[in-house]
ModelCIF file with pLDDT and N, C-alpha, C, O atoms, coordinates in Angstrom:
data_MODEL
#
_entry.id   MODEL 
#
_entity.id                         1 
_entity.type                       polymer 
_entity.pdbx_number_of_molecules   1 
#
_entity_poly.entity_id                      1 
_entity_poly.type                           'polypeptide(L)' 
_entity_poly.nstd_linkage                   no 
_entity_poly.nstd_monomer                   no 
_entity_poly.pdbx_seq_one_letter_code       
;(UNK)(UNK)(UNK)(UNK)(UNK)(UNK)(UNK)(UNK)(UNK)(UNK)(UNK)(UNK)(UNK)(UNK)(UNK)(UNK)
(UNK)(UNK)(UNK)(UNK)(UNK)(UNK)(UNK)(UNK)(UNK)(UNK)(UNK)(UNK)(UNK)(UNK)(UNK)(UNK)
(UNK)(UNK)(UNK)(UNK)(UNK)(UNK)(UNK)(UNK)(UNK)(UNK)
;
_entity_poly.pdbx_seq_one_letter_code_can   XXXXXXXXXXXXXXXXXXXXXXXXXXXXXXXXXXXXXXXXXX 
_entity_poly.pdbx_strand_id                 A 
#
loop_
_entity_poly_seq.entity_id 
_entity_poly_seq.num 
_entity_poly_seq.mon_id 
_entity_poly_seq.hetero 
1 1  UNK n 
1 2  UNK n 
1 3  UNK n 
1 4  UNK n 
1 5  UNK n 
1 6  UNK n 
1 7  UNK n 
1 8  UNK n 
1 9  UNK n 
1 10 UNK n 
1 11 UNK n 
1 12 UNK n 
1 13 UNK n 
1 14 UNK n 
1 15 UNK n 
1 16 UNK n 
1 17 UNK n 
1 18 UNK n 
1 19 UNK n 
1 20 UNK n 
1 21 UNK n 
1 22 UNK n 
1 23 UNK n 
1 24 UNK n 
1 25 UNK n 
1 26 UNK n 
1 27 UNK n 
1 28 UNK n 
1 29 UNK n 
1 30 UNK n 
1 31 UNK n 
1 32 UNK n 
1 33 UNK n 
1 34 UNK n 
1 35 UNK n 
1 36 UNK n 
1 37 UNK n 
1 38 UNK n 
1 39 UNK n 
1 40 UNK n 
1 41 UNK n 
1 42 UNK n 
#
_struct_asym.id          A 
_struct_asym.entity_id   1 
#
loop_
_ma_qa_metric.id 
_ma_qa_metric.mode 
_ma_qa_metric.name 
_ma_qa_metric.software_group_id 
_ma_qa_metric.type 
1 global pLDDT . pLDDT 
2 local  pLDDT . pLDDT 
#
_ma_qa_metric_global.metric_id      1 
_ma_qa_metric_global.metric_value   95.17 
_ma_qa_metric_global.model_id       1 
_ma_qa_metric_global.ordinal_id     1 
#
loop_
_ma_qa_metric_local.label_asym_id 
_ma_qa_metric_local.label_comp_id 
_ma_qa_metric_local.label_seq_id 
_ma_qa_metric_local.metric_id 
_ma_qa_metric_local.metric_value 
_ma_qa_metric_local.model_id 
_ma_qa_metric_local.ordinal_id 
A UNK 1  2 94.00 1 1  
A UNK 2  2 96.00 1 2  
A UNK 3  2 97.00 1 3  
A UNK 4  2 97.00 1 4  
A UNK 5  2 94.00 1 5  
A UNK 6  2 96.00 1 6  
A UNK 7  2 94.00 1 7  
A UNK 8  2 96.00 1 8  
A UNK 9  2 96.00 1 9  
A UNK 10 2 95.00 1 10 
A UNK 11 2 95.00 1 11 
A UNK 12 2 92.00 1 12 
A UNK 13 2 89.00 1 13 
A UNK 14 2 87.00 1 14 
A UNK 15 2 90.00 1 15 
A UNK 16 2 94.00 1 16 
A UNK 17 2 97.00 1 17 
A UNK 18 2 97.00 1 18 
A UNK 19 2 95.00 1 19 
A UNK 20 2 96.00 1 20 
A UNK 21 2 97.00 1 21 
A UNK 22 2 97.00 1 22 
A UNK 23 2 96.00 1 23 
A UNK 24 2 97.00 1 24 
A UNK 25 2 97.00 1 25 
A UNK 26 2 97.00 1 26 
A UNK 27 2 97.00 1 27 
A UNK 28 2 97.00 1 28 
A UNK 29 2 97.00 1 29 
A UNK 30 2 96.00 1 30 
A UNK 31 2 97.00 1 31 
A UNK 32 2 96.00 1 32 
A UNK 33 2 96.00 1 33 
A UNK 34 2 97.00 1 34 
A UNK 35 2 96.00 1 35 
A UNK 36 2 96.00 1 36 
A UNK 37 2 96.00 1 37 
A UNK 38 2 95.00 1 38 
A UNK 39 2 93.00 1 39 
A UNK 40 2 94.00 1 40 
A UNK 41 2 94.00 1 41 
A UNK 42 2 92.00 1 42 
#
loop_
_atom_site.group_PDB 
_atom_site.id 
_atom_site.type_symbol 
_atom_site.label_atom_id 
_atom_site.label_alt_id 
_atom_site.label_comp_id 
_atom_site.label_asym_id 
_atom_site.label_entity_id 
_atom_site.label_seq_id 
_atom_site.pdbx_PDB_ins_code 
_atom_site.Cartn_x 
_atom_site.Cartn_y 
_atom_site.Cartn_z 
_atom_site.occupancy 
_atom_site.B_iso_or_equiv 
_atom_site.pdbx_formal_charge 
_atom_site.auth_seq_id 
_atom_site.auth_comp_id 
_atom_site.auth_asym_id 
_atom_site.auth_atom_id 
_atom_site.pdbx_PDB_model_num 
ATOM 1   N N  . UNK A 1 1  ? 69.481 78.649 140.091 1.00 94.00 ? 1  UNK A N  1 
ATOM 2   C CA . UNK A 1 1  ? 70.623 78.791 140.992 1.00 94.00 ? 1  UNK A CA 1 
ATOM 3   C C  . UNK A 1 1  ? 70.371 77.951 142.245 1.00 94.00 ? 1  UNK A C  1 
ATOM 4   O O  . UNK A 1 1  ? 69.308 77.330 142.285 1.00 94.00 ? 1  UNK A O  1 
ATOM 5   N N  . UNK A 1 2  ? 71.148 77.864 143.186 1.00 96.00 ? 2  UNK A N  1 
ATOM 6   C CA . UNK A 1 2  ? 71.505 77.143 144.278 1.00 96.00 ? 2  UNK A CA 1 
ATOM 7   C C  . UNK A 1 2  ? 70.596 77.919 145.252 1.00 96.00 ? 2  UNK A C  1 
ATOM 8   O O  . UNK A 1 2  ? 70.213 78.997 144.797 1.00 96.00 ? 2  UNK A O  1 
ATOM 9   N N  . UNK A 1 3  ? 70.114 77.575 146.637 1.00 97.00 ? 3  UNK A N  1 
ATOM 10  C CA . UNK A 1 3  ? 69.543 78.514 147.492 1.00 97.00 ? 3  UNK A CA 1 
ATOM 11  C C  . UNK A 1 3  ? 70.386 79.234 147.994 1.00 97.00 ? 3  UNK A C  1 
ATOM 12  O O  . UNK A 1 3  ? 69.781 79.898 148.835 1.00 97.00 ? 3  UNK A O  1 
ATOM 13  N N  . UNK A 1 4  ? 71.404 79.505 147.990 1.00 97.00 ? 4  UNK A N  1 
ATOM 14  C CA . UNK A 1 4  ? 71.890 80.820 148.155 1.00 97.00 ? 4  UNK A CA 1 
ATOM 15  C C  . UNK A 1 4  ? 72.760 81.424 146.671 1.00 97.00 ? 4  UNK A C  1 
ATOM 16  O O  . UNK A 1 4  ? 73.951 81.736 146.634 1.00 97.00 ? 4  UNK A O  1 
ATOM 17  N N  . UNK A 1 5  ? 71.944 81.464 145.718 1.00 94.00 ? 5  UNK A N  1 
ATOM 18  C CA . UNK A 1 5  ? 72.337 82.167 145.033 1.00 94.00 ? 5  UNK A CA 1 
ATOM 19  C C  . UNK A 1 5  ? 73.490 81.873 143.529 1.00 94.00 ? 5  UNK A C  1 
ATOM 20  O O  . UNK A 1 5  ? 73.760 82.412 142.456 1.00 94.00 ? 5  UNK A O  1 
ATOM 21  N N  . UNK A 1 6  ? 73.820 80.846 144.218 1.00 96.00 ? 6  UNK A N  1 
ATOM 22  C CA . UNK A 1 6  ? 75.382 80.325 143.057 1.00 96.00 ? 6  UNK A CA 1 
ATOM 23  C C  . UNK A 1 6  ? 74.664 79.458 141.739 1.00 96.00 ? 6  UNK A C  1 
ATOM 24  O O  . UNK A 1 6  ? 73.567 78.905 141.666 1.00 96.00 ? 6  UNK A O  1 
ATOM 25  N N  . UNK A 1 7  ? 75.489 79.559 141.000 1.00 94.00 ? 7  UNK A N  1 
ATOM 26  C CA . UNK A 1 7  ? 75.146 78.950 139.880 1.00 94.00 ? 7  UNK A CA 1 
ATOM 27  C C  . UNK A 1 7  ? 75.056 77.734 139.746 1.00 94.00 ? 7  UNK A C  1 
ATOM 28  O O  . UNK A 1 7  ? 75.810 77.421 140.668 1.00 94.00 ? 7  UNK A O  1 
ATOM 29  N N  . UNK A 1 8  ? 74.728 76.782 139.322 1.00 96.00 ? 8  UNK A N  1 
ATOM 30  C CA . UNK A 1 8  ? 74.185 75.025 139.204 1.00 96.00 ? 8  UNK A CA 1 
ATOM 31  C C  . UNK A 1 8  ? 74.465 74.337 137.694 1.00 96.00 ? 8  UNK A C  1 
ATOM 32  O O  . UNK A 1 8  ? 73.639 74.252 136.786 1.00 96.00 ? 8  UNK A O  1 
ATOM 33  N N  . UNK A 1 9  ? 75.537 73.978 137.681 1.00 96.00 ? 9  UNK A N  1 
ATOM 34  C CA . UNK A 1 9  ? 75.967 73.425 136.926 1.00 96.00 ? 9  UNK A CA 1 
ATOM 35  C C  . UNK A 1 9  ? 75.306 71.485 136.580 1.00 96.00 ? 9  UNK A C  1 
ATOM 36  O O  . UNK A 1 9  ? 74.821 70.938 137.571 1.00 96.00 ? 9  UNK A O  1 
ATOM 37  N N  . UNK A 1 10 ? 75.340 70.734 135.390 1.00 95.00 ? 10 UNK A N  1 
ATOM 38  C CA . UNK A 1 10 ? 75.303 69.879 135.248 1.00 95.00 ? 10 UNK A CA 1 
ATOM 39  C C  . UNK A 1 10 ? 75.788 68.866 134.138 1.00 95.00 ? 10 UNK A C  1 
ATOM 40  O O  . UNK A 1 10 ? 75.180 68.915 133.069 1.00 95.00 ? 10 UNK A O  1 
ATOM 41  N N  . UNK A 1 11 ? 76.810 67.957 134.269 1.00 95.00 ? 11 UNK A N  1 
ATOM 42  C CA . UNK A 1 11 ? 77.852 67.640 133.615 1.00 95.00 ? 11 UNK A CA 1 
ATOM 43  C C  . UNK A 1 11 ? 77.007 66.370 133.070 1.00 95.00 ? 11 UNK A C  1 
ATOM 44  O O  . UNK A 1 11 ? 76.764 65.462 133.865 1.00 95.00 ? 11 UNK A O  1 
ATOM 45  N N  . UNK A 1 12 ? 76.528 66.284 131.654 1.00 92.00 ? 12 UNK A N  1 
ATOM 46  C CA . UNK A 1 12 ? 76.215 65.410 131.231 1.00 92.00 ? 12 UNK A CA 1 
ATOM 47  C C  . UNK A 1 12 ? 76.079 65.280 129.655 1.00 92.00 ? 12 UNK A C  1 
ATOM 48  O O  . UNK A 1 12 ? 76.532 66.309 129.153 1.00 92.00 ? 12 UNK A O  1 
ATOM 49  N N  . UNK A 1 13 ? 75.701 64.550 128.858 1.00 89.00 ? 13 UNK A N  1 
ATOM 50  C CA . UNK A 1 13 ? 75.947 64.352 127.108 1.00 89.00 ? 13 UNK A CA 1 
ATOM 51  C C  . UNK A 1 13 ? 74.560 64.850 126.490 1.00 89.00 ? 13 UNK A C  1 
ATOM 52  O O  . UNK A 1 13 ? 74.142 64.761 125.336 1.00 89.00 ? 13 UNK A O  1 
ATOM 53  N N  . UNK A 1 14 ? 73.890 65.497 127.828 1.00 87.00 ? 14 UNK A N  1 
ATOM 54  C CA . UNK A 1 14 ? 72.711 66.536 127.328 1.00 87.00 ? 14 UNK A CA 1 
ATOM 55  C C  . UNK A 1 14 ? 71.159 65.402 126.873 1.00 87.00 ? 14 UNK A C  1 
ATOM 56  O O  . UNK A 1 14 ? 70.210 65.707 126.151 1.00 87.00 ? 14 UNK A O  1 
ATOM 57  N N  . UNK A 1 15 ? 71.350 64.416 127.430 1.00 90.00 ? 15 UNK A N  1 
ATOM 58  C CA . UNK A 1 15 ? 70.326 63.163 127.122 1.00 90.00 ? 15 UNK A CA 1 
ATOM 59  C C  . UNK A 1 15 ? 69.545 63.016 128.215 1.00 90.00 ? 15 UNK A C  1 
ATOM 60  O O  . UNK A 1 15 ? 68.373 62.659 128.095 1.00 90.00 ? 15 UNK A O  1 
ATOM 61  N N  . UNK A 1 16 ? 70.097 63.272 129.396 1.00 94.00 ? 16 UNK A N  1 
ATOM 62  C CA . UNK A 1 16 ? 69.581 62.404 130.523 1.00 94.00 ? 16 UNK A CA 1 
ATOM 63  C C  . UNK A 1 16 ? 68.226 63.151 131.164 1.00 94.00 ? 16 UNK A C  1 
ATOM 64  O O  . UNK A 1 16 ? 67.649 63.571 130.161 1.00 94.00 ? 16 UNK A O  1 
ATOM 65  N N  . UNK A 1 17 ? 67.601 63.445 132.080 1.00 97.00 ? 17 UNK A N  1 
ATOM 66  C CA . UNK A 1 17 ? 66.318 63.689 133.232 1.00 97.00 ? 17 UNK A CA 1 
ATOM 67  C C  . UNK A 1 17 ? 66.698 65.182 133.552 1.00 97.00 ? 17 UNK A C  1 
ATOM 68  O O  . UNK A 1 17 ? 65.999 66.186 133.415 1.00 97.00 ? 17 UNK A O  1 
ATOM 69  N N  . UNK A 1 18 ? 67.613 65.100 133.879 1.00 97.00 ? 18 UNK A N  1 
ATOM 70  C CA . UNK A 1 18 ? 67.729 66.789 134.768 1.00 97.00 ? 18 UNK A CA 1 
ATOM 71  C C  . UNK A 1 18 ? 68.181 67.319 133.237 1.00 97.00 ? 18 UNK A C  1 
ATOM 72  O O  . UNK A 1 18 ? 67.416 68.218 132.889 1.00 97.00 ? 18 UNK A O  1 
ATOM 73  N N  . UNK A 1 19 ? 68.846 67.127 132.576 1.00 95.00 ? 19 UNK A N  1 
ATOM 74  C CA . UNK A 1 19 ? 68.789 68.093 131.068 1.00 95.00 ? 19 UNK A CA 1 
ATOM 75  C C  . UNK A 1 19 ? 67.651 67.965 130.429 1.00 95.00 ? 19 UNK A C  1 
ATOM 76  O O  . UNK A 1 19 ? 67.599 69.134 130.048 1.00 95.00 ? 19 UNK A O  1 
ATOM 77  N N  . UNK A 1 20 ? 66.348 67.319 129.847 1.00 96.00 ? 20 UNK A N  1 
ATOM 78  C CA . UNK A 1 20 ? 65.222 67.470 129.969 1.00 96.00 ? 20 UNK A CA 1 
ATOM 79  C C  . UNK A 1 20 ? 64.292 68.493 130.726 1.00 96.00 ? 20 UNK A C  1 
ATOM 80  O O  . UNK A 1 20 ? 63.343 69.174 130.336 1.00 96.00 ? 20 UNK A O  1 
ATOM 81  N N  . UNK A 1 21 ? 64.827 68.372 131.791 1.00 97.00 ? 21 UNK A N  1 
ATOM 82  C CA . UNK A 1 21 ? 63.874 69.158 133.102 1.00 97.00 ? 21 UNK A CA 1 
ATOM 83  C C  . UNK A 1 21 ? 64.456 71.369 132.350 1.00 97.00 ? 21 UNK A C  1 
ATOM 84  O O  . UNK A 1 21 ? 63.878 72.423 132.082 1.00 97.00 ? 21 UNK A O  1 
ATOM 85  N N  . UNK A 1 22 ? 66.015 70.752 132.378 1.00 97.00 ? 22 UNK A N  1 
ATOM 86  C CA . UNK A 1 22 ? 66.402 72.141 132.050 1.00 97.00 ? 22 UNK A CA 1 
ATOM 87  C C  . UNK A 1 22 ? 66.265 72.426 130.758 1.00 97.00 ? 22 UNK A C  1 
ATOM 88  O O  . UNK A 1 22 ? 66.319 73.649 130.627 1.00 97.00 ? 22 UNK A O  1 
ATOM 89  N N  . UNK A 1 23 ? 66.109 71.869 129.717 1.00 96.00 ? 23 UNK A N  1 
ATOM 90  C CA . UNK A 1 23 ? 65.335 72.561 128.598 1.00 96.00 ? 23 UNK A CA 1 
ATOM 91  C C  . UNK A 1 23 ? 64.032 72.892 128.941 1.00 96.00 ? 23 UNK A C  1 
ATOM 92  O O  . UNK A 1 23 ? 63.634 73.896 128.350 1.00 96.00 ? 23 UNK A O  1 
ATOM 93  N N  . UNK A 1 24 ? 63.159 72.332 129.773 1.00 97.00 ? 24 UNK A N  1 
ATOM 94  C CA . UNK A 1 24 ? 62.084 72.744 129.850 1.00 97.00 ? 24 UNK A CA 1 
ATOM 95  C C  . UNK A 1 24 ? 61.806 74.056 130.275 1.00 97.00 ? 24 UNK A C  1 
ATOM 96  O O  . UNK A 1 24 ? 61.133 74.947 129.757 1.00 97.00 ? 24 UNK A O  1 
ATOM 97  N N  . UNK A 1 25 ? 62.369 74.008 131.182 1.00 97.00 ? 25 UNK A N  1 
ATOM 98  C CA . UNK A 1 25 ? 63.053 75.398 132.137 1.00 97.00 ? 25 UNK A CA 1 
ATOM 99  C C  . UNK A 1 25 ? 63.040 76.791 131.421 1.00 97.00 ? 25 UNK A C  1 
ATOM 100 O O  . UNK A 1 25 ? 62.393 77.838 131.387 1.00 97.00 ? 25 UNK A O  1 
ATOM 101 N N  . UNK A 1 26 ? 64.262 76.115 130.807 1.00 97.00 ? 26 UNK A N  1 
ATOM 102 C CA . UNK A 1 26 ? 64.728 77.233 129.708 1.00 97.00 ? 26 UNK A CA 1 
ATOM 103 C C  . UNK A 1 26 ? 63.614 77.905 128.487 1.00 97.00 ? 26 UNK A C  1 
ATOM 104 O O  . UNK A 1 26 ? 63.462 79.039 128.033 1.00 97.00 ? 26 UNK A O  1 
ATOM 105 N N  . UNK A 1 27 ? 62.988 76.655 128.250 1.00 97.00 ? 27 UNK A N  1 
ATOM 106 C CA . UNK A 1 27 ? 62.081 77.169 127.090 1.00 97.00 ? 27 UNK A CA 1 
ATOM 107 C C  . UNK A 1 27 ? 60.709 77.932 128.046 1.00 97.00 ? 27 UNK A C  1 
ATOM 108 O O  . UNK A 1 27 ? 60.409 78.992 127.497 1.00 97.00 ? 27 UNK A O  1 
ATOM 109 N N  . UNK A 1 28 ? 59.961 77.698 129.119 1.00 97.00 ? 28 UNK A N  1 
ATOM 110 C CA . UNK A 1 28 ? 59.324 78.673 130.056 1.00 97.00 ? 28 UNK A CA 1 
ATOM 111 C C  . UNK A 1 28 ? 60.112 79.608 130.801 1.00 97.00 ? 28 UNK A C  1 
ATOM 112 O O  . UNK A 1 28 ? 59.948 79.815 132.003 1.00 97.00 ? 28 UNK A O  1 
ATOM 113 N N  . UNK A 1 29 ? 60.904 80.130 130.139 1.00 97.00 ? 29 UNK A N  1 
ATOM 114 C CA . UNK A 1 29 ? 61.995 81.215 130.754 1.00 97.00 ? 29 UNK A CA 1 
ATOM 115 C C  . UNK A 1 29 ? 61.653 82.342 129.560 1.00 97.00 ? 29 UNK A C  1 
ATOM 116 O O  . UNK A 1 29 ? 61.210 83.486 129.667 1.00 97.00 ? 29 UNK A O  1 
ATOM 117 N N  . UNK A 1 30 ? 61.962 81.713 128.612 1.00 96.00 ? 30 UNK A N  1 
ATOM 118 C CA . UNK A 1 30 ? 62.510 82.290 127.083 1.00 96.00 ? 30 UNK A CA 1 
ATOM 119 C C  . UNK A 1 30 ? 60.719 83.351 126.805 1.00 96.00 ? 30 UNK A C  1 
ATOM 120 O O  . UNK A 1 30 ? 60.564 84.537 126.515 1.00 96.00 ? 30 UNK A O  1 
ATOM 121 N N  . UNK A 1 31 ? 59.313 81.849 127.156 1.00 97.00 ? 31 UNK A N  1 
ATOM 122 C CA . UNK A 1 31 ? 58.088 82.349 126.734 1.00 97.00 ? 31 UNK A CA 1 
ATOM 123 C C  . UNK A 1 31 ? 57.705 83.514 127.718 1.00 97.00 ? 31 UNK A C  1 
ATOM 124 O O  . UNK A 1 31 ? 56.983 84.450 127.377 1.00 97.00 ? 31 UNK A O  1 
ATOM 125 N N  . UNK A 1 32 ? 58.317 83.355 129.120 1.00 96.00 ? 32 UNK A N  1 
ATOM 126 C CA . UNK A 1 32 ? 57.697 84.404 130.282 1.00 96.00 ? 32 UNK A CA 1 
ATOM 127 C C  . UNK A 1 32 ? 58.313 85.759 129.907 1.00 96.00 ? 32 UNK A C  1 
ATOM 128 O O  . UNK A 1 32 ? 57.843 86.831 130.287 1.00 96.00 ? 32 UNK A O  1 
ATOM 129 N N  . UNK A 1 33 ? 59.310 85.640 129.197 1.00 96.00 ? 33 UNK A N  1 
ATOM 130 C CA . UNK A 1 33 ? 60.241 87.076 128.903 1.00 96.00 ? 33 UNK A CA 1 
ATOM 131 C C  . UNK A 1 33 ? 59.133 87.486 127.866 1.00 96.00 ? 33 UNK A C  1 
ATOM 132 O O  . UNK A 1 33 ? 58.433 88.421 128.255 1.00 96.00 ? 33 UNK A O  1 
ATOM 133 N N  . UNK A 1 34 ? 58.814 86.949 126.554 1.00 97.00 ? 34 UNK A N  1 
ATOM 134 C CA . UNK A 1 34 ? 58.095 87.198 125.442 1.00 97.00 ? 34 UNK A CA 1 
ATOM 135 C C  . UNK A 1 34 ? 56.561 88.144 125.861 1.00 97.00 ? 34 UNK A C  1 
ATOM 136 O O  . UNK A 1 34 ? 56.103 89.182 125.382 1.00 97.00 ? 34 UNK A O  1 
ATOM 137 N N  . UNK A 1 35 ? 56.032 87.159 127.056 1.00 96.00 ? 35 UNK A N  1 
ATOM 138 C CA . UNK A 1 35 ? 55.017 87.502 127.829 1.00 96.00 ? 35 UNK A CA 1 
ATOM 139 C C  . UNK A 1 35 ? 55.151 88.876 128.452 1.00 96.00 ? 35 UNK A C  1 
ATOM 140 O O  . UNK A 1 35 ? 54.390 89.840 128.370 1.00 96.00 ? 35 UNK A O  1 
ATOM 141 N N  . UNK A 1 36 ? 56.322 88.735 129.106 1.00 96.00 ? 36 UNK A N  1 
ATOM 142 C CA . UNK A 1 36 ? 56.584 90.263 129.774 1.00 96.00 ? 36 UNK A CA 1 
ATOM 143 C C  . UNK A 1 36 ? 57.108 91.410 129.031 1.00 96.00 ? 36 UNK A C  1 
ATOM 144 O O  . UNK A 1 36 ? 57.274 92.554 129.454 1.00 96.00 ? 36 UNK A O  1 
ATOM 145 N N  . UNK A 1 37 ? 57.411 90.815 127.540 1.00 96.00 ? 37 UNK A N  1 
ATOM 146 C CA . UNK A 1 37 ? 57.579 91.888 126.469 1.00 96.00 ? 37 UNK A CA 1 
ATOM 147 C C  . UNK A 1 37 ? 56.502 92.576 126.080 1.00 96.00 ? 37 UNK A C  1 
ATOM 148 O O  . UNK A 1 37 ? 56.608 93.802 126.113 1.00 96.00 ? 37 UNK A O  1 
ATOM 149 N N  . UNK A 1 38 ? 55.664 92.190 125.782 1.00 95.00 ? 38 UNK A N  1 
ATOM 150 C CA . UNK A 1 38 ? 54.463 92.249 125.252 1.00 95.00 ? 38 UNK A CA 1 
ATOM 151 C C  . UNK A 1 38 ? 53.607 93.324 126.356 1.00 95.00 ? 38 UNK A C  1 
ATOM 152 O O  . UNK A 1 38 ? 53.143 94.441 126.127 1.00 95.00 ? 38 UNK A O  1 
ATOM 153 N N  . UNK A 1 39 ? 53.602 92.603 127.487 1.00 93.00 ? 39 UNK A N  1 
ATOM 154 C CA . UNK A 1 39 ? 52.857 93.415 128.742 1.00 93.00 ? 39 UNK A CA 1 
ATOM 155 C C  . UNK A 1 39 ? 53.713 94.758 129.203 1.00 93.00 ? 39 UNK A C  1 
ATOM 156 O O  . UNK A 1 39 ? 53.560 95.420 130.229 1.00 93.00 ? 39 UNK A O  1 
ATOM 157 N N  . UNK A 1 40 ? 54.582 94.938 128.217 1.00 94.00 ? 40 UNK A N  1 
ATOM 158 C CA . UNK A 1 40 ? 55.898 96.033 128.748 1.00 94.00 ? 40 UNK A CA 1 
ATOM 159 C C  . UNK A 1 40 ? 55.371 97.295 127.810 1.00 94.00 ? 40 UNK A C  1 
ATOM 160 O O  . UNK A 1 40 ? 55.079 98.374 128.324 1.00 94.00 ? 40 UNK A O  1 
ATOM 161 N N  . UNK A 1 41 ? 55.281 97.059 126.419 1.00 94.00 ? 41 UNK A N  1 
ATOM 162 C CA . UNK A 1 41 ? 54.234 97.118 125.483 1.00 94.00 ? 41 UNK A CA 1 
ATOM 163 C C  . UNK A 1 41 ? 52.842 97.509 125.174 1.00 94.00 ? 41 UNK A C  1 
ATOM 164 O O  . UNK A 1 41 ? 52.364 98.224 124.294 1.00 94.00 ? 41 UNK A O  1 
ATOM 165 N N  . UNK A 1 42 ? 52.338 96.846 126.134 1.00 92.00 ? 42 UNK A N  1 
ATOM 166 C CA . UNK A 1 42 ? 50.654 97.166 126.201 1.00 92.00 ? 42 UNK A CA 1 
ATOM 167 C C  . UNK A 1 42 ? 50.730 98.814 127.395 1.00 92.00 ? 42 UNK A C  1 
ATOM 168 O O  . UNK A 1 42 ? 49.692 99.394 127.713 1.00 92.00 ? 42 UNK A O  1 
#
């Protein structure tokens, strides 16, 4: 999100640097949840 909070959009054909950056994102989003499943668990 934005520093105050709003959502962050980015208009592109899903190829470029900042969509890269946000799959990356996304996929250490997806593993920290898995992580905190697990430790939810233990």
């Amino acid at each position: 999100t934005s520093l105050d909070g709003k959502p962050c959009f980015l208009v592109s054909d899903g190829t470029g640097y900042v969509a890269r950056v946000a799959d990356a994102v996304e996929e250490e989003q997806l593993a920290s949840a898995v992580d905190l499943i697990d430790e939810a668990r233990r």
